[in-house]
C-alpha atoms as a PDB file:
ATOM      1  CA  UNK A   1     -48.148 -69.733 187.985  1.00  0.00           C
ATOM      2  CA  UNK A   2     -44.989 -72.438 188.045  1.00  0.00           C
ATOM      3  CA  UNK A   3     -41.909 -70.927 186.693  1.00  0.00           C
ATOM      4  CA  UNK A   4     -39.664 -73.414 185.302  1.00  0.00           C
ATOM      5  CA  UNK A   5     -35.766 -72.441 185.013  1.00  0.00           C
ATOM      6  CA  UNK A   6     -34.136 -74.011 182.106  1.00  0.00           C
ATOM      7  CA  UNK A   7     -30.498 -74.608 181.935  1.00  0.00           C
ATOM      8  CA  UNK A   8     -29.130 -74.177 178.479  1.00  0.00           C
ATOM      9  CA  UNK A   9     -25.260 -74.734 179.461  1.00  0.00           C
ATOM     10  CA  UNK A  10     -24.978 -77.739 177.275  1.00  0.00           C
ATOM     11  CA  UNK A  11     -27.482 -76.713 174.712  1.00  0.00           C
ATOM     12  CA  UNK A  12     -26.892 -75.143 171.182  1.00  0.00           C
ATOM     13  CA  UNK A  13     -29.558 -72.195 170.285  1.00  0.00           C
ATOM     14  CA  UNK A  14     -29.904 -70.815 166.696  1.00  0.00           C
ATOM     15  CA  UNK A  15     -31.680 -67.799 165.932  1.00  0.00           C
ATOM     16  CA  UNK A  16     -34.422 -68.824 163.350  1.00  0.00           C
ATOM     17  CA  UNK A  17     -36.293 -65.252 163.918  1.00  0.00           C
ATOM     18  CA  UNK A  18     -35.260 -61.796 164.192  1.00  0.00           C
ATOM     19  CA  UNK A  19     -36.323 -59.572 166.928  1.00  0.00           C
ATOM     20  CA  UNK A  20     -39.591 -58.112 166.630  1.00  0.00           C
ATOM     21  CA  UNK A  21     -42.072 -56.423 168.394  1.00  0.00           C
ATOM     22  CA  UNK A  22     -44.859 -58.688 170.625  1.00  0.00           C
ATOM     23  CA  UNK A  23     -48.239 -58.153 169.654  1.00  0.00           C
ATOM     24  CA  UNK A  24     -50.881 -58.107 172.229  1.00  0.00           C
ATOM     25  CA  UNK A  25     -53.841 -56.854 170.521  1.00  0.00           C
ATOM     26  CA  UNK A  26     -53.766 -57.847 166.789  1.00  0.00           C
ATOM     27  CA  UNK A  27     -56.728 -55.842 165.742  1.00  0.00           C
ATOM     28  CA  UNK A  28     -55.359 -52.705 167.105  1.00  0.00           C
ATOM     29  CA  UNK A  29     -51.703 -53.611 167.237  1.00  0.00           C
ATOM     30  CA  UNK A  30     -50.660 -52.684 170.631  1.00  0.00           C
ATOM     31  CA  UNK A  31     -47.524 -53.561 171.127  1.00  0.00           C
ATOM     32  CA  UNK A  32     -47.237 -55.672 174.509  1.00  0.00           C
ATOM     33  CA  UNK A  33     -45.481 -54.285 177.731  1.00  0.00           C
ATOM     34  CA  UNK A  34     -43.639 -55.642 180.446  1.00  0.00           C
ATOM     35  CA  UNK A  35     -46.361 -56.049 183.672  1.00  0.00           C
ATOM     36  CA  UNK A  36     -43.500 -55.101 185.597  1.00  0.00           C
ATOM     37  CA  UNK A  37     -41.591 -52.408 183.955  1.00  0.00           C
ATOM     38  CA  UNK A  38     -43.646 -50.957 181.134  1.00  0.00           C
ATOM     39  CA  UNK A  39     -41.051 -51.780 178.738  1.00  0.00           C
ATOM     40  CA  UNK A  40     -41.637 -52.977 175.057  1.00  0.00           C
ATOM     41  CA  UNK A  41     -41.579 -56.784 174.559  1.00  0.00           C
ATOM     42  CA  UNK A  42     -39.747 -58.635 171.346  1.00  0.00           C
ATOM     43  CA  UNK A  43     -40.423 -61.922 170.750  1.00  0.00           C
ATOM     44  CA  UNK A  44     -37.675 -64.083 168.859  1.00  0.00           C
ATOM     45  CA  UNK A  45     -37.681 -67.555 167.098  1.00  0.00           C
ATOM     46  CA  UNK A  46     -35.068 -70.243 167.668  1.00  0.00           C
ATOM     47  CA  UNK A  47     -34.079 -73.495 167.346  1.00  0.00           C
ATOM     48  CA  UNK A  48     -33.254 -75.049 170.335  1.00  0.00           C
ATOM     49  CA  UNK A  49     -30.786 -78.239 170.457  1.00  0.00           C
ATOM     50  CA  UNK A  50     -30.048 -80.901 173.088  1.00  0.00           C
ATOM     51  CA  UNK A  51     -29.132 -84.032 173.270  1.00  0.00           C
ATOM     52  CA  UNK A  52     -29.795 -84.746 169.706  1.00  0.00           C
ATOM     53  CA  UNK A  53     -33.274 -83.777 169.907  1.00  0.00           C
ATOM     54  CA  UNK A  54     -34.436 -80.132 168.644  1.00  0.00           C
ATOM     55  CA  UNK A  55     -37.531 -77.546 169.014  1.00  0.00           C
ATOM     56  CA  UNK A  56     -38.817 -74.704 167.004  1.00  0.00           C
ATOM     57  CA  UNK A  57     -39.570 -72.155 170.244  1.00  0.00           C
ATOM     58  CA  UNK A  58     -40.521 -68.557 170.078  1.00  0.00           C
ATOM     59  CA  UNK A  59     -38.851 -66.369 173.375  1.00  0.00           C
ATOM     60  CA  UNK A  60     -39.993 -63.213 174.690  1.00  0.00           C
ATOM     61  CA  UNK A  61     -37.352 -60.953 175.390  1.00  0.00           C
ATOM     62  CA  UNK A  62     -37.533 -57.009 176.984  1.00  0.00           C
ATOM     63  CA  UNK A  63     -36.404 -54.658 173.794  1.00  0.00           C
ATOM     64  CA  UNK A  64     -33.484 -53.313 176.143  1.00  0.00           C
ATOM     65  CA  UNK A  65     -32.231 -57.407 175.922  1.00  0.00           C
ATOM     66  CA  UNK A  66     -31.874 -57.617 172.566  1.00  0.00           C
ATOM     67  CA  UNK A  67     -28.061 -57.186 171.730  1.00  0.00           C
ATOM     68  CA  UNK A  68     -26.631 -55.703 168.570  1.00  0.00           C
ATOM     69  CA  UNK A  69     -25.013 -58.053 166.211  1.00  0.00           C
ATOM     70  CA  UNK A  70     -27.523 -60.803 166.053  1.00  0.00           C
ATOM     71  CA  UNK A  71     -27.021 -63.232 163.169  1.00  0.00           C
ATOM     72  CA  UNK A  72     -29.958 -65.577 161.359  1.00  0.00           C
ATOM     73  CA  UNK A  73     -28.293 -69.009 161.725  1.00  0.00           C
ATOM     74  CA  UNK A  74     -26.019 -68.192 164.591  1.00  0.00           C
ATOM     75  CA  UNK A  75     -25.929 -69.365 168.189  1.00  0.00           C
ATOM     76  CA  UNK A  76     -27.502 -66.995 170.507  1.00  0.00           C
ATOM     77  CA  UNK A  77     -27.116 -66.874 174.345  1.00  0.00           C
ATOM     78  CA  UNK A  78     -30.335 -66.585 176.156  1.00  0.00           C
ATOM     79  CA  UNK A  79     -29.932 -65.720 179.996  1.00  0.00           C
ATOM     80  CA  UNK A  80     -32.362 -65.904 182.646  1.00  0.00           C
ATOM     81  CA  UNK A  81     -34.471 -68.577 180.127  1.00  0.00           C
ATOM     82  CA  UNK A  82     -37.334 -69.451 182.120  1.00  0.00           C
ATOM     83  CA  UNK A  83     -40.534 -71.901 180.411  1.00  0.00           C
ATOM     84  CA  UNK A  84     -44.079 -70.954 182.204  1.00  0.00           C
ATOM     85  CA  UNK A  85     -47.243 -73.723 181.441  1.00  0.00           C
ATOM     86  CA  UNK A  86     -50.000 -71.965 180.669  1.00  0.00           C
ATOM     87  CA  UNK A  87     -54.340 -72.575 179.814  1.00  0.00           C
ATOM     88  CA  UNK A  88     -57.005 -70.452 179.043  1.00  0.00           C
ATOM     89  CA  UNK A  89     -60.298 -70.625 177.473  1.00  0.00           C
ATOM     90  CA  UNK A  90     -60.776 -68.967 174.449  1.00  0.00           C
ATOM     91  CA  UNK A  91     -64.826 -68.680 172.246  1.00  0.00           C
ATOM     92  CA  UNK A  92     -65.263 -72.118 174.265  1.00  0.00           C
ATOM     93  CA  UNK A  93     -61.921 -73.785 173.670  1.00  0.00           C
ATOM     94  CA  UNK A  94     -59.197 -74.819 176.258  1.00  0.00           C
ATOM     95  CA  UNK A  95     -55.917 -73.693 174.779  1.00  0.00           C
ATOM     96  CA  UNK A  96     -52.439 -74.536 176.668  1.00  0.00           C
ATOM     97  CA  UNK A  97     -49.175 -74.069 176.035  1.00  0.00           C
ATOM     98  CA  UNK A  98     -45.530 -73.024 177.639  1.00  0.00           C
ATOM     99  CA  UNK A  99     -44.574 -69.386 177.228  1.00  0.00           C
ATOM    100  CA  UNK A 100     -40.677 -69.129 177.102  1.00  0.00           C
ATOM    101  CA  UNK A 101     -39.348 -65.918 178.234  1.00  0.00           C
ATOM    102  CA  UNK A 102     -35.485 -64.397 178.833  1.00  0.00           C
ATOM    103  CA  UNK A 103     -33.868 -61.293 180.437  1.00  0.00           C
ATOM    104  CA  UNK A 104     -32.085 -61.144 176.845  1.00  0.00           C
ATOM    105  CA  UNK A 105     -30.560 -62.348 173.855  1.00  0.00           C
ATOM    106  CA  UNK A 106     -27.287 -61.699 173.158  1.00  0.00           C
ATOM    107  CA  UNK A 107     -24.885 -63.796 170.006  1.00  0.00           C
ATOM    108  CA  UNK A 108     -23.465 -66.603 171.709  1.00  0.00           C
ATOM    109  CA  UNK A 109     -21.154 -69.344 170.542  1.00  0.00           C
ATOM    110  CA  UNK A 110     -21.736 -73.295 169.884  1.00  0.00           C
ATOM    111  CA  UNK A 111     -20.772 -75.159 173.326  1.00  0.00           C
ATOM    112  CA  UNK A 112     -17.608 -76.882 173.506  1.00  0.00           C
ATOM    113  CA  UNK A 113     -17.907 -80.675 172.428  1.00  0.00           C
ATOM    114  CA  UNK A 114     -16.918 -82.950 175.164  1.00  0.00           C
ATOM    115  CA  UNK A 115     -13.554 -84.936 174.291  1.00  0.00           C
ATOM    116  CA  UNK A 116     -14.137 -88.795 173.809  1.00  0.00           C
END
C-alpha cells in the first residue's frame, strides 16, 4: 500500500482530541496493536491548517508517542506524519478513505509567519 509522507513544516496543527485508546473490535473492545511492535495504538483528533485551508483529521499515534503536557487548543508537533489511501468492502459496500498515522505527538508551537 502507497505511503504518502506529509510535510507539516509550514503547517499549524491544533489538538481538537485527546489521546485515546484505538479501537479495533468495538463489540469486544480490543484495543488495537501495532503489526509491528505489539504496542498499544492512540488515536488523536486535530485540526490541521495550511495555506488558509483547514481539515478535521484523526492520527494514529503508538501510546509510547504521546508526550506529556498536551493542551486542547494548542499546536501539536506530529513527526514522522505519513497519509496511507485505503478501500475495503464492507456487508457489500466499497468504503475508502486515508488513514493518517505518526511516530508521535508531542506540544509544538505555531510556525513563524513569514515577514512581508
Amino acid at each position: 500500500m502507497r505511503v504518502i509522507r506529509i510535510d507539516a513544516s509550514t503547517a499549524t496543527i491544533l489538538l481538537t482530541e485527546a489521546p485515546a485508546p484505538k479501537v479495533r473490535d468495538r463489540q469486544t473492545g480490543e484495543i488495537a496493536k501495532d503489526a509491528m511492535s505489539g504496542e498499544a495504538l492512540m488515536t488523536i483528533g486535530v485540526v490541521y491548517i495550511e495555506e488558509g485551508e483547514s481539515s478535521l483529521i484523526k492520527v494514529t499515534v503508538p501510546e509510547s508517542g504521546v508526550s506529556e503536557g498536551l493542551t486542547l487548543g494548542a499546536p501539536v508537533a506530529l513527526p514522522g506524519l505519513v497519509a496511507r489511501p485505503w478501500e475495503s468492502v464492507f456487508n457489500g459496500q466499497q468504503r475508502h478513505g486515508i488513514a493518517f498515522r505518526a511516530t508521535a505527538v508531542a506540544p509544538g508551537a505555531f510556525p513563524m509567519a513569514e515577514a512581508g
